[in-house]
N, C-alpha and C. Protein backbone atom coordinates (compact mmCIF):
# COMPACT_ATOMS: atom_id res chain seq x y z
N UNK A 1 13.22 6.43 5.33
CA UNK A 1 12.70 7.79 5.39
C UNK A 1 11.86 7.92 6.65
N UNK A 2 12.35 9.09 7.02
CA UNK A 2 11.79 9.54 8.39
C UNK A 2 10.06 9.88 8.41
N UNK A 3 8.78 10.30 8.27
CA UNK A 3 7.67 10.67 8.19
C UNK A 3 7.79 11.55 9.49
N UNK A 4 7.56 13.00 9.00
CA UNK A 4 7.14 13.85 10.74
C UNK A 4 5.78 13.10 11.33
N UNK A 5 6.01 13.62 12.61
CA UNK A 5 5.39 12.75 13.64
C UNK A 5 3.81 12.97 13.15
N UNK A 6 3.15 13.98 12.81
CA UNK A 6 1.70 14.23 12.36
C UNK A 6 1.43 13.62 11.35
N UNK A 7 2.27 13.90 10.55
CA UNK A 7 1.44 12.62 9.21
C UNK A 7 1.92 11.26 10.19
N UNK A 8 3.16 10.59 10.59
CA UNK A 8 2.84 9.15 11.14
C UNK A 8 1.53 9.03 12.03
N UNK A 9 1.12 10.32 12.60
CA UNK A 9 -0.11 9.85 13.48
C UNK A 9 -1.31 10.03 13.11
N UNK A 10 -1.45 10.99 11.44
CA UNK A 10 -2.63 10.75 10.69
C UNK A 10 -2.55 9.32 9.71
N UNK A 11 -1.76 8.98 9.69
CA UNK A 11 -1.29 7.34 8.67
C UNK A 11 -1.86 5.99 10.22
N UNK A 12 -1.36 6.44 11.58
CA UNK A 12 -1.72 5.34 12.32
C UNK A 12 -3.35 5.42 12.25
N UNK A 13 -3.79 6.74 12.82
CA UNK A 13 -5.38 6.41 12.55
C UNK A 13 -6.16 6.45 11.83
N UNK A 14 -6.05 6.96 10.72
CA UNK A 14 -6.12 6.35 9.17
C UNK A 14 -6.38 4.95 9.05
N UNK A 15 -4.92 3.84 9.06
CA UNK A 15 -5.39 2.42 9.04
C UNK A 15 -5.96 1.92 9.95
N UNK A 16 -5.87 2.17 11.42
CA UNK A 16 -6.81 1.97 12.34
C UNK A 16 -8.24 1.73 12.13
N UNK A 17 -8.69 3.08 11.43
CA UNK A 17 -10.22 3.47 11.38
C UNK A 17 -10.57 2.70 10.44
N UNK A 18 -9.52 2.37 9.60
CA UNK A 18 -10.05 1.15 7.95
C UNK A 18 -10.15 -0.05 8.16
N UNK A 19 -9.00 -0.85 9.08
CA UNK A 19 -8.78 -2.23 9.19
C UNK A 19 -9.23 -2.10 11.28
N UNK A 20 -9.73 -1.30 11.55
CA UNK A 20 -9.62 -1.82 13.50
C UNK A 20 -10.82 -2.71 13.88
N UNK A 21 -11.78 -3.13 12.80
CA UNK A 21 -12.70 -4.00 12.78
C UNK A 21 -12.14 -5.23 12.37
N UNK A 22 -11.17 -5.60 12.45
CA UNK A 22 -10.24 -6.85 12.21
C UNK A 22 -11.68 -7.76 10.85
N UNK A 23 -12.03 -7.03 10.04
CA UNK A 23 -12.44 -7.43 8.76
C UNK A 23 -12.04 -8.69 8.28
N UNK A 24 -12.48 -9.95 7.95
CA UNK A 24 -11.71 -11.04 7.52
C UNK A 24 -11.11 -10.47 5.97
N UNK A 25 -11.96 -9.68 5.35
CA UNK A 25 -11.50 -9.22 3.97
C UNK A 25 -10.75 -8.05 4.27
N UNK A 26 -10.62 -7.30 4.93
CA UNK A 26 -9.93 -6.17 4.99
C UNK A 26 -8.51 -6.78 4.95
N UNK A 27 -8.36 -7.70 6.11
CA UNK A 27 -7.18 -8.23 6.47
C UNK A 27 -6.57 -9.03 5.41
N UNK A 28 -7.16 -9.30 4.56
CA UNK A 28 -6.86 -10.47 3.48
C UNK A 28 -6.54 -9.09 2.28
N UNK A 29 -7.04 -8.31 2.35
CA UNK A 29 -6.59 -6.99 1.30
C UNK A 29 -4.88 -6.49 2.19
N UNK A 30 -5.21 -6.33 3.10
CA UNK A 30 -3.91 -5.41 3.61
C UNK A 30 -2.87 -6.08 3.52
N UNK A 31 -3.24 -7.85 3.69
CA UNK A 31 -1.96 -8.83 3.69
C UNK A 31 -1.20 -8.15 2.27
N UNK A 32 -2.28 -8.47 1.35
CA UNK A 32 -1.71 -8.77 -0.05
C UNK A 32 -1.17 -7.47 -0.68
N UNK A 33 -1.33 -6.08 -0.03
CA UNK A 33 -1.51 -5.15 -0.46
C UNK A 33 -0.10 -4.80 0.19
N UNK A 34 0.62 -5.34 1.09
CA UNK A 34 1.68 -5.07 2.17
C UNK A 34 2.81 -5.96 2.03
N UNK A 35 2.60 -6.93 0.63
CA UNK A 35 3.57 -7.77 0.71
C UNK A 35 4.18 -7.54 -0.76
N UNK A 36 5.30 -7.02 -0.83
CA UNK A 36 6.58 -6.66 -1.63
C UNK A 36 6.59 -7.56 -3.09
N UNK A 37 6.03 -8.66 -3.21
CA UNK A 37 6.14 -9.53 -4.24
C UNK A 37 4.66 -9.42 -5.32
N UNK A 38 3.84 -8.71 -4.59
CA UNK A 38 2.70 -8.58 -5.13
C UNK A 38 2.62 -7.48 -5.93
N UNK A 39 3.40 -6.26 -6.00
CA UNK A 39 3.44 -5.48 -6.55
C UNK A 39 4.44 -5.54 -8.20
N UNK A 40 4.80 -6.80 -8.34
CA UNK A 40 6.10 -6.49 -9.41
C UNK A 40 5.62 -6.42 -10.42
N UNK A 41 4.49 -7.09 -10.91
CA UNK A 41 3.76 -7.27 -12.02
C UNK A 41 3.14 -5.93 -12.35
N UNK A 42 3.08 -5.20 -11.29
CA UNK A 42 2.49 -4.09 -11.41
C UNK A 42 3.73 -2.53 -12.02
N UNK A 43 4.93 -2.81 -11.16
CA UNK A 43 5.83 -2.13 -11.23
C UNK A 43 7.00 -2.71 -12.96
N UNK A 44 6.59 -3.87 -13.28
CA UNK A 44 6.88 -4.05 -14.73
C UNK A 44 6.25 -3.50 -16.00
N UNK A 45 4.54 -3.53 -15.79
CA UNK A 45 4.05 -2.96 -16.70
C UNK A 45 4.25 -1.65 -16.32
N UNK A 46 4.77 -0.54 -15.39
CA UNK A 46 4.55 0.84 -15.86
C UNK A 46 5.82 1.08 -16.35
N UNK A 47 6.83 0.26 -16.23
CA UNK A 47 8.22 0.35 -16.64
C UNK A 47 8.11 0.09 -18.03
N UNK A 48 7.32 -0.65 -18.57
CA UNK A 48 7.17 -1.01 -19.97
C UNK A 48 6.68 0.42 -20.42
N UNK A 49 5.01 1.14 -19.68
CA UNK A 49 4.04 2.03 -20.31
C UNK A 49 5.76 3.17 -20.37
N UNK A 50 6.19 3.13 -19.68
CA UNK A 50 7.28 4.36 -19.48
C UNK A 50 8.34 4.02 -21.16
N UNK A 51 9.00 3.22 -20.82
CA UNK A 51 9.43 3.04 -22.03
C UNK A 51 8.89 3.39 -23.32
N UNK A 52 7.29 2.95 -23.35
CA UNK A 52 6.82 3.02 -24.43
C UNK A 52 7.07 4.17 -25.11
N UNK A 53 5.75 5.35 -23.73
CA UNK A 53 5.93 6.54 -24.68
C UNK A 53 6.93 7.66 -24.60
N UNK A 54 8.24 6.90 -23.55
CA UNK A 54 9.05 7.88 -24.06
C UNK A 54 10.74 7.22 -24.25
């Protein structure tokens, strides 16, 4: 998916302004927060909550 060019350039300085202090914790959040395997546990339980109530 394409993003028009204004939101990609409110999204670049956006993370810029959050992580451009090269943060040892910031960076250790964005790793984990940016990597595809970290989310499944997360994307199982709402698949479950979904099931549940409907």
């Amino acid at each position: 998916m394409v993003l028009p060019a204004w939101l990609h350039e409110i999204d670049t300085k956006l993370e810029l302004a959050i992580n451009g202090a090269h943060a040892p914790l910031l960076d250790f959040i964005f790793f984990w927060t940016s990597y595809k395997w970290t989310w499944i546990p997360f994307y199982a339980w709402l698949l479950y909550i979904l099931y549940r109530n409907y």
